[in-house]
Protein backbone atom coordinates (compact mmCIF):
# COMPACT_ATOMS: atom_id res chain seq x y z
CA UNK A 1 15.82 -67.27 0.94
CA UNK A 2 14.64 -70.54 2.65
CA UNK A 3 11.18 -71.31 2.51
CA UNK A 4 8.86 -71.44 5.96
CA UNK A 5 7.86 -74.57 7.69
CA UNK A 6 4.25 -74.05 6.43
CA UNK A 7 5.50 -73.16 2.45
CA UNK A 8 7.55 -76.28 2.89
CA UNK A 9 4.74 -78.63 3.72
CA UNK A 10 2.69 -77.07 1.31
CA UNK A 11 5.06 -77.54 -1.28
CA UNK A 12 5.74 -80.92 -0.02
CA UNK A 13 1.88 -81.62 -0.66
CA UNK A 14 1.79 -79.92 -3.75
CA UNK A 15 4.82 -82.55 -5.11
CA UNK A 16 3.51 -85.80 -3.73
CA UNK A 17 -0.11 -84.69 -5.71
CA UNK A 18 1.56 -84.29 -8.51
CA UNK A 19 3.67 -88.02 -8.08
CA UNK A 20 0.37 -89.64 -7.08
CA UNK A 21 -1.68 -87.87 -10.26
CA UNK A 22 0.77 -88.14 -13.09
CA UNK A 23 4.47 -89.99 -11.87
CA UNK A 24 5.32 -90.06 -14.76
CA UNK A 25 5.68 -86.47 -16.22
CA UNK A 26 6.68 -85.74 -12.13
CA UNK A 27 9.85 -87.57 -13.10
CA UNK A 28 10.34 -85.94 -16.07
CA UNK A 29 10.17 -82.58 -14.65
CA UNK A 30 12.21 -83.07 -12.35
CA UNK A 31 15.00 -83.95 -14.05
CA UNK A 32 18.89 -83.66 -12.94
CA UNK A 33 21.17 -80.86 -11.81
CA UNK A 34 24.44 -79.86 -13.57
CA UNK A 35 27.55 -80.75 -10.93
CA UNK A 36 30.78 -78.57 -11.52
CA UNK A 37 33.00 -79.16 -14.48
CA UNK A 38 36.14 -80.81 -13.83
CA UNK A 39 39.66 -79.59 -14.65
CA UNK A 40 39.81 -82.64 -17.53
CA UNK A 41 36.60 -81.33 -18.83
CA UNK A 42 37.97 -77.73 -18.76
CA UNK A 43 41.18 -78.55 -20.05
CA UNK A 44 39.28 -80.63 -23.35
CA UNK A 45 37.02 -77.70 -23.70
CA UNK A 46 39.89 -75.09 -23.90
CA UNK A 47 41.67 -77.56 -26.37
CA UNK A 48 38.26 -77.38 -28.32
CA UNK A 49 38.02 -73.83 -28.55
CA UNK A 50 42.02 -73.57 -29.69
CA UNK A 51 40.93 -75.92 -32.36
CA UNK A 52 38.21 -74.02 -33.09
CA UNK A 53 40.39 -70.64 -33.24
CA UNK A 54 42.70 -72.11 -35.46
CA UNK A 55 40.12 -73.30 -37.86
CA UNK A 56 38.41 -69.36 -38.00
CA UNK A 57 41.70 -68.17 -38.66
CA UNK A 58 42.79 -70.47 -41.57
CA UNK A 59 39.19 -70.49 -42.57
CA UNK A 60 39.75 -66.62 -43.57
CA UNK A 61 43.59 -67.08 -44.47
CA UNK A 62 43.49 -69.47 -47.04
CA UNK A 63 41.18 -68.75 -49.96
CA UNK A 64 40.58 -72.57 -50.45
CA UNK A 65 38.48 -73.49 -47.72
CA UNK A 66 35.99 -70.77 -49.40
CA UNK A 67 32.68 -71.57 -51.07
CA UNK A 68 32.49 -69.19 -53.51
CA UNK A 69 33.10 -66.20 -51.29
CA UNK A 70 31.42 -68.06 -47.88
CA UNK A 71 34.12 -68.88 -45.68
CA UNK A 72 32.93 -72.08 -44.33
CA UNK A 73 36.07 -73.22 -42.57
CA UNK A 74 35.40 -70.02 -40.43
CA UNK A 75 32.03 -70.69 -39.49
CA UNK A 76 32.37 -74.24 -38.70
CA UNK A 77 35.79 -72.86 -36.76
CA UNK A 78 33.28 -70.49 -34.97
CA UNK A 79 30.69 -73.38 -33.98
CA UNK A 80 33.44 -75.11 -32.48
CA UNK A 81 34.93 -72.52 -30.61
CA UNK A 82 31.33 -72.07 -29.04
CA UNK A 83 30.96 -75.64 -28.39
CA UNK A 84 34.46 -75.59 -26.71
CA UNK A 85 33.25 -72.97 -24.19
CA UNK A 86 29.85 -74.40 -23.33
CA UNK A 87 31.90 -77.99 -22.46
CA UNK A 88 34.46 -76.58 -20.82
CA UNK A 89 31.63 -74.58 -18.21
CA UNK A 90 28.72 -76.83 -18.29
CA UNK A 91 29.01 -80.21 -16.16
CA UNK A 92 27.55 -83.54 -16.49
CA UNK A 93 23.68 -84.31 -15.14
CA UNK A 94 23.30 -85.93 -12.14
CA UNK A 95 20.88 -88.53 -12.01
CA UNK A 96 18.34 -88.86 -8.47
CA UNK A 97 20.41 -91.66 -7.06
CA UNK A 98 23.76 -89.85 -7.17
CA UNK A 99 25.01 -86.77 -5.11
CA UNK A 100 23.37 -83.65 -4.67
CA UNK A 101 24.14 -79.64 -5.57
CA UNK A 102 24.89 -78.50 -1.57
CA UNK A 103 21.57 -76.40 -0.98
CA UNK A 104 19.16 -75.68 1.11
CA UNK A 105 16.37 -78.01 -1.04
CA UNK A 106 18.92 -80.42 -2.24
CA UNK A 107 20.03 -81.15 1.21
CA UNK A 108 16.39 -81.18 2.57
CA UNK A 109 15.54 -83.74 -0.05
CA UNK A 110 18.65 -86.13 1.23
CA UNK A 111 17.60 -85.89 4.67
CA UNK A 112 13.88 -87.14 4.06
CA UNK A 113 14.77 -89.95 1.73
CA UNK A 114 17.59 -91.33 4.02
CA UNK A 115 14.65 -93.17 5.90
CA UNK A 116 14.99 -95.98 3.30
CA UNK A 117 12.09 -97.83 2.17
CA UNK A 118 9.89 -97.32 -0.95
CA UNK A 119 8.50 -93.93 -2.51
CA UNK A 120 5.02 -95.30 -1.23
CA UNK A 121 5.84 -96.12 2.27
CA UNK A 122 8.13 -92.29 2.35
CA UNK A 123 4.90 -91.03 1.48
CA UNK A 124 2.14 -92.80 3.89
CA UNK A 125 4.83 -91.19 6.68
CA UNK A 126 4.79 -88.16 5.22
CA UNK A 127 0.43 -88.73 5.06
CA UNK A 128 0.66 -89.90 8.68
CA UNK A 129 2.99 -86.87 10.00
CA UNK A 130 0.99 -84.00 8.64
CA UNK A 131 -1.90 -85.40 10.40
CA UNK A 132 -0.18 -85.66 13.26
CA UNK A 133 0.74 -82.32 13.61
């Protein structure tokens, strides 16, 4: 659900208090988004978690990967297998000068900071405009 023209600008306020009071940690909060994984990422993931199959099998097949009775083939088999999956669905960050998730905020955001200029000067317009209205 979009936010209001008045939740906006509060939450507009609300962000540039928090740049002006601490940049900093605003930066570091914000942080990036996850983009889509691509079919090469996919396709190395799924080759990750055959790998990983193949070790939790032979892991429990062949009684000299065991320590003691621990089959430690099959767990690290299993950790790989897990870390297959997460690669092959999770995408890489993207950073605040690259692209954008298509959204309602992420698109907002793009439209306000296409006015060039520095983060100051975006924000004395955004000072001056509320005052305005």
């Amino acid at each position: 659900m979009p936010l209001s023209d008045h939740e906006q600008r509060m939450l507009d306020q609300i962000e540039s208090a928090l740049y002006a009071e601490d940049p900093k940690f605003a930066s570091s909060v914000r942080g990036g988004t996850l983009r889509a994984p691509s079919t090469r990422r996919r396709l190395q993931g799924a080759a990750l978690f055959v790998i990983g199959l193949a070790m939790l099998v032979s892991g429990v097949a062949f009684k000299a990967t065991m320590i003691g009775s621990f089959p430690i083939l099959s767990v690290i088999g299993f950790i790989v297998m897990f870390g297959g999956v997460v690669f092959a669905i999770t995408g890489p960050r993207v950073g605040h000068g690259r692209e954008r998730l298509p959204n309602d905020a992420g698109t907002s955001r793009q439209k306000r900071s296409k006015g060039g200029g520095s983060f100051t000067s975006r924000m004395e317009d955004r000072f001056r405009r509320r005052f305005d209205e």
